[in-house]
N, C-alpha and C. Protein backbone atom coordinates (compact mmCIF):
# COMPACT_ATOMS: atom_id res chain seq x y z
N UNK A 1 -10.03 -4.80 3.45
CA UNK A 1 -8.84 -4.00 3.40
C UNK A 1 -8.40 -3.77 4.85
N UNK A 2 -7.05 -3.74 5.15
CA UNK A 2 -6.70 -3.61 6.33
C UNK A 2 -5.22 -2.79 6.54
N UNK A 3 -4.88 -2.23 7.60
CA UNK A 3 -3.45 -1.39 7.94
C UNK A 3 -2.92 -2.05 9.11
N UNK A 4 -1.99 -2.72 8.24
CA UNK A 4 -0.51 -3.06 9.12
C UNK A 4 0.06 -2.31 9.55
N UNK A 5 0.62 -1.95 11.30
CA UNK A 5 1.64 -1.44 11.71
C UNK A 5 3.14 -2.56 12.09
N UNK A 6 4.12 -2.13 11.35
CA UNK A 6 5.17 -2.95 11.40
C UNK A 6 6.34 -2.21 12.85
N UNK A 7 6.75 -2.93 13.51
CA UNK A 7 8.07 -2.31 14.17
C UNK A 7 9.27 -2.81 13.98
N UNK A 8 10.33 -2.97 13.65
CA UNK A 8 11.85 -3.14 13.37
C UNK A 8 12.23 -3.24 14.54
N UNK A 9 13.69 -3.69 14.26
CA UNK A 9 14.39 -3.63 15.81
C UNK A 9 14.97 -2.41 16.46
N UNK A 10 14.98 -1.27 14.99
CA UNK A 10 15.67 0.39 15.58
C UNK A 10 14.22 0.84 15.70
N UNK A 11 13.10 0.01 16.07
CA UNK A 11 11.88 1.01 16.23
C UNK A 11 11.11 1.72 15.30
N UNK A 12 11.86 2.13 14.20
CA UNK A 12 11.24 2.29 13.19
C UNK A 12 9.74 2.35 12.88
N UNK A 13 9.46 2.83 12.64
CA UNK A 13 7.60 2.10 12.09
C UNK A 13 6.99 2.40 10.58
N UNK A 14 6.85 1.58 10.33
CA UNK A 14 6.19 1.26 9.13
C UNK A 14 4.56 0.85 9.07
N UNK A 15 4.13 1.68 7.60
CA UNK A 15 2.48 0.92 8.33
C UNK A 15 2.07 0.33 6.47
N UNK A 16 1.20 -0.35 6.29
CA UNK A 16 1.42 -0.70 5.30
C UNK A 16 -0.35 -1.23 4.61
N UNK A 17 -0.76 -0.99 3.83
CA UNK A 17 -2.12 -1.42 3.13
C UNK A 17 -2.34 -2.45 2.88
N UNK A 18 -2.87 -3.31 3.06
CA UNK A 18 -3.36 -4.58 2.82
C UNK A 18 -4.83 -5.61 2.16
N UNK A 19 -4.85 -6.11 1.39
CA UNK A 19 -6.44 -6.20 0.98
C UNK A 19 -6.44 -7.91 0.62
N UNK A 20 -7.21 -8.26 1.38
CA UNK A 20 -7.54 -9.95 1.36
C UNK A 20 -7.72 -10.71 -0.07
N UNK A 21 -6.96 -11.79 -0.23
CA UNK A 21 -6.59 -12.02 -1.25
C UNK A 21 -8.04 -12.45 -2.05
N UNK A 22 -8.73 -13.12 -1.18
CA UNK A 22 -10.67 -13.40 -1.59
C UNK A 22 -11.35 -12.10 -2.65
N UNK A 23 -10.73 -11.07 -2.32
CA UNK A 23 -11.54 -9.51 -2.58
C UNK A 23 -10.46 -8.81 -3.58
N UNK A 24 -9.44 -9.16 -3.77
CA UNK A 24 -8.22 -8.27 -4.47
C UNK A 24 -8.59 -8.20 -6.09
N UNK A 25 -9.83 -9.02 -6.37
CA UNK A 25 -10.76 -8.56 -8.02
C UNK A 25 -11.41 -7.95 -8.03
N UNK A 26 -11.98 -6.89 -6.66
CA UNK A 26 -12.42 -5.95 -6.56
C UNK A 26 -12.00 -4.42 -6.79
N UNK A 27 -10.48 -4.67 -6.49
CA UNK A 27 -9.57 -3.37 -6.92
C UNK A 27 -8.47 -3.72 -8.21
N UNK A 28 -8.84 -2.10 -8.68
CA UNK A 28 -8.08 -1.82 -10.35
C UNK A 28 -6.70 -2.40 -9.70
N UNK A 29 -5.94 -2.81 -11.03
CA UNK A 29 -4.27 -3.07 -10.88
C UNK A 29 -3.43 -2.19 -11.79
N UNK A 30 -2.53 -1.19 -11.63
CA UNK A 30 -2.06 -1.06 -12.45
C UNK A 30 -0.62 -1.61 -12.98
N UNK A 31 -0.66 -2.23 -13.79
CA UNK A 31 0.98 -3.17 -14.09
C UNK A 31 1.23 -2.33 -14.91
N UNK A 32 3.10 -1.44 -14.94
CA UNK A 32 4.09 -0.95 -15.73
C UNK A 32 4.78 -1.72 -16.07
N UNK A 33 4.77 -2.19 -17.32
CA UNK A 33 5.10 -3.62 -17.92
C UNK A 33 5.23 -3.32 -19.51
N UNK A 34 6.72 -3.12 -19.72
CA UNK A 34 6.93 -3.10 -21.00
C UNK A 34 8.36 -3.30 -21.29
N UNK A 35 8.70 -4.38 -22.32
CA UNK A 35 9.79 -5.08 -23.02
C UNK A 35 11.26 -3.91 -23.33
N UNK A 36 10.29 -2.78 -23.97
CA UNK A 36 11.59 -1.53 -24.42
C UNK A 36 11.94 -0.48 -23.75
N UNK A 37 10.80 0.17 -22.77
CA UNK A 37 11.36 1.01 -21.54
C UNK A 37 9.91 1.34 -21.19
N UNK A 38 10.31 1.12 -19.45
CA UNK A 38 8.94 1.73 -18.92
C UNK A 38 8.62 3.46 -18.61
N UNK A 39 7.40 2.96 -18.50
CA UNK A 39 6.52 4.46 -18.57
C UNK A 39 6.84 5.12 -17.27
N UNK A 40 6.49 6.33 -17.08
CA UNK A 40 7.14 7.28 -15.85
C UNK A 40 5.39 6.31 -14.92
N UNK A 41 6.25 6.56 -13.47
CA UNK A 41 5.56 5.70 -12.62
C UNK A 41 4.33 7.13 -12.37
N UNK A 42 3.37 6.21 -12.08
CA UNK A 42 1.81 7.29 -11.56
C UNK A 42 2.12 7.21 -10.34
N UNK A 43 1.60 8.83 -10.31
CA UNK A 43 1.90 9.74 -8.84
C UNK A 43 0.57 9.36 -8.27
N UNK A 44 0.77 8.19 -6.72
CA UNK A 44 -0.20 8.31 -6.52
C UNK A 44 -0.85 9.76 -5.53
N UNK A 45 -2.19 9.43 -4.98
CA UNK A 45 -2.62 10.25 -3.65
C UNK A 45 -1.79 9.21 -2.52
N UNK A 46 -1.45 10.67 -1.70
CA UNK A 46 -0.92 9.89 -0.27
C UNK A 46 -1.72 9.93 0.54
N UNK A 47 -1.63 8.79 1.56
CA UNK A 47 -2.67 8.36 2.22
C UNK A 47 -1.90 8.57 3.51
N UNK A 48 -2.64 8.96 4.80
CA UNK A 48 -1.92 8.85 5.93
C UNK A 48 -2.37 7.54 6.73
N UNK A 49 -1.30 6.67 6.58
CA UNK A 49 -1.88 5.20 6.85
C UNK A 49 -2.06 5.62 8.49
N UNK A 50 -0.96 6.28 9.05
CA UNK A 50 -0.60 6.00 10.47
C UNK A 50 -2.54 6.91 10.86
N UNK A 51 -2.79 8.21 10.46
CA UNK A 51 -4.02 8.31 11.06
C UNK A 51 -5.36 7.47 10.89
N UNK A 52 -4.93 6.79 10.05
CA UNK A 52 -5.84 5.40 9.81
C UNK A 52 -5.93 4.83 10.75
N UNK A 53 -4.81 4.07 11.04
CA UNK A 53 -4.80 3.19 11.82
C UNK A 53 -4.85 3.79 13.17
N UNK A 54 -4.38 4.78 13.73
CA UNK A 54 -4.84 5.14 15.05
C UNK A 54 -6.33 5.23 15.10
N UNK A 55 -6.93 6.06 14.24
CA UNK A 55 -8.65 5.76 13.91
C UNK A 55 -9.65 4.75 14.49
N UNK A 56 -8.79 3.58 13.91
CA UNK A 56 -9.39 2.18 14.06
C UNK A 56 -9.27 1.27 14.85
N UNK A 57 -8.48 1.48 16.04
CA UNK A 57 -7.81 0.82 16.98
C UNK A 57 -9.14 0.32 17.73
């Protein structure tokens, strides 16, 4: 698993979760997937990517 920091051209920053495609049958999926109307989306936990990644530098 890994944290992307992205920069834009207005500077912006974005940081983003990532998990190697070798290992990605290791983590649950949840697919909202239905033909007649979908289900209210799950609230996830928020994660503070950015103190992550300063963490790990």
């Amino acid at each position: 698993m890994a944290i992307f920091k992205f920069t834009n051209s207005n500077s912006n920053i974005n940081y983003q979760l990532y998990v190697d495609a070798k290992n990605v049958n290791q983590f649950p999926l949840i697919v909202n997937d239905c033909r007649i109307s979908k289900e209210n989306e799950f609230q996830f936990d928020k994660i503070n990517l950015k103190k992550l990644f300063e963490q790990n530098k």
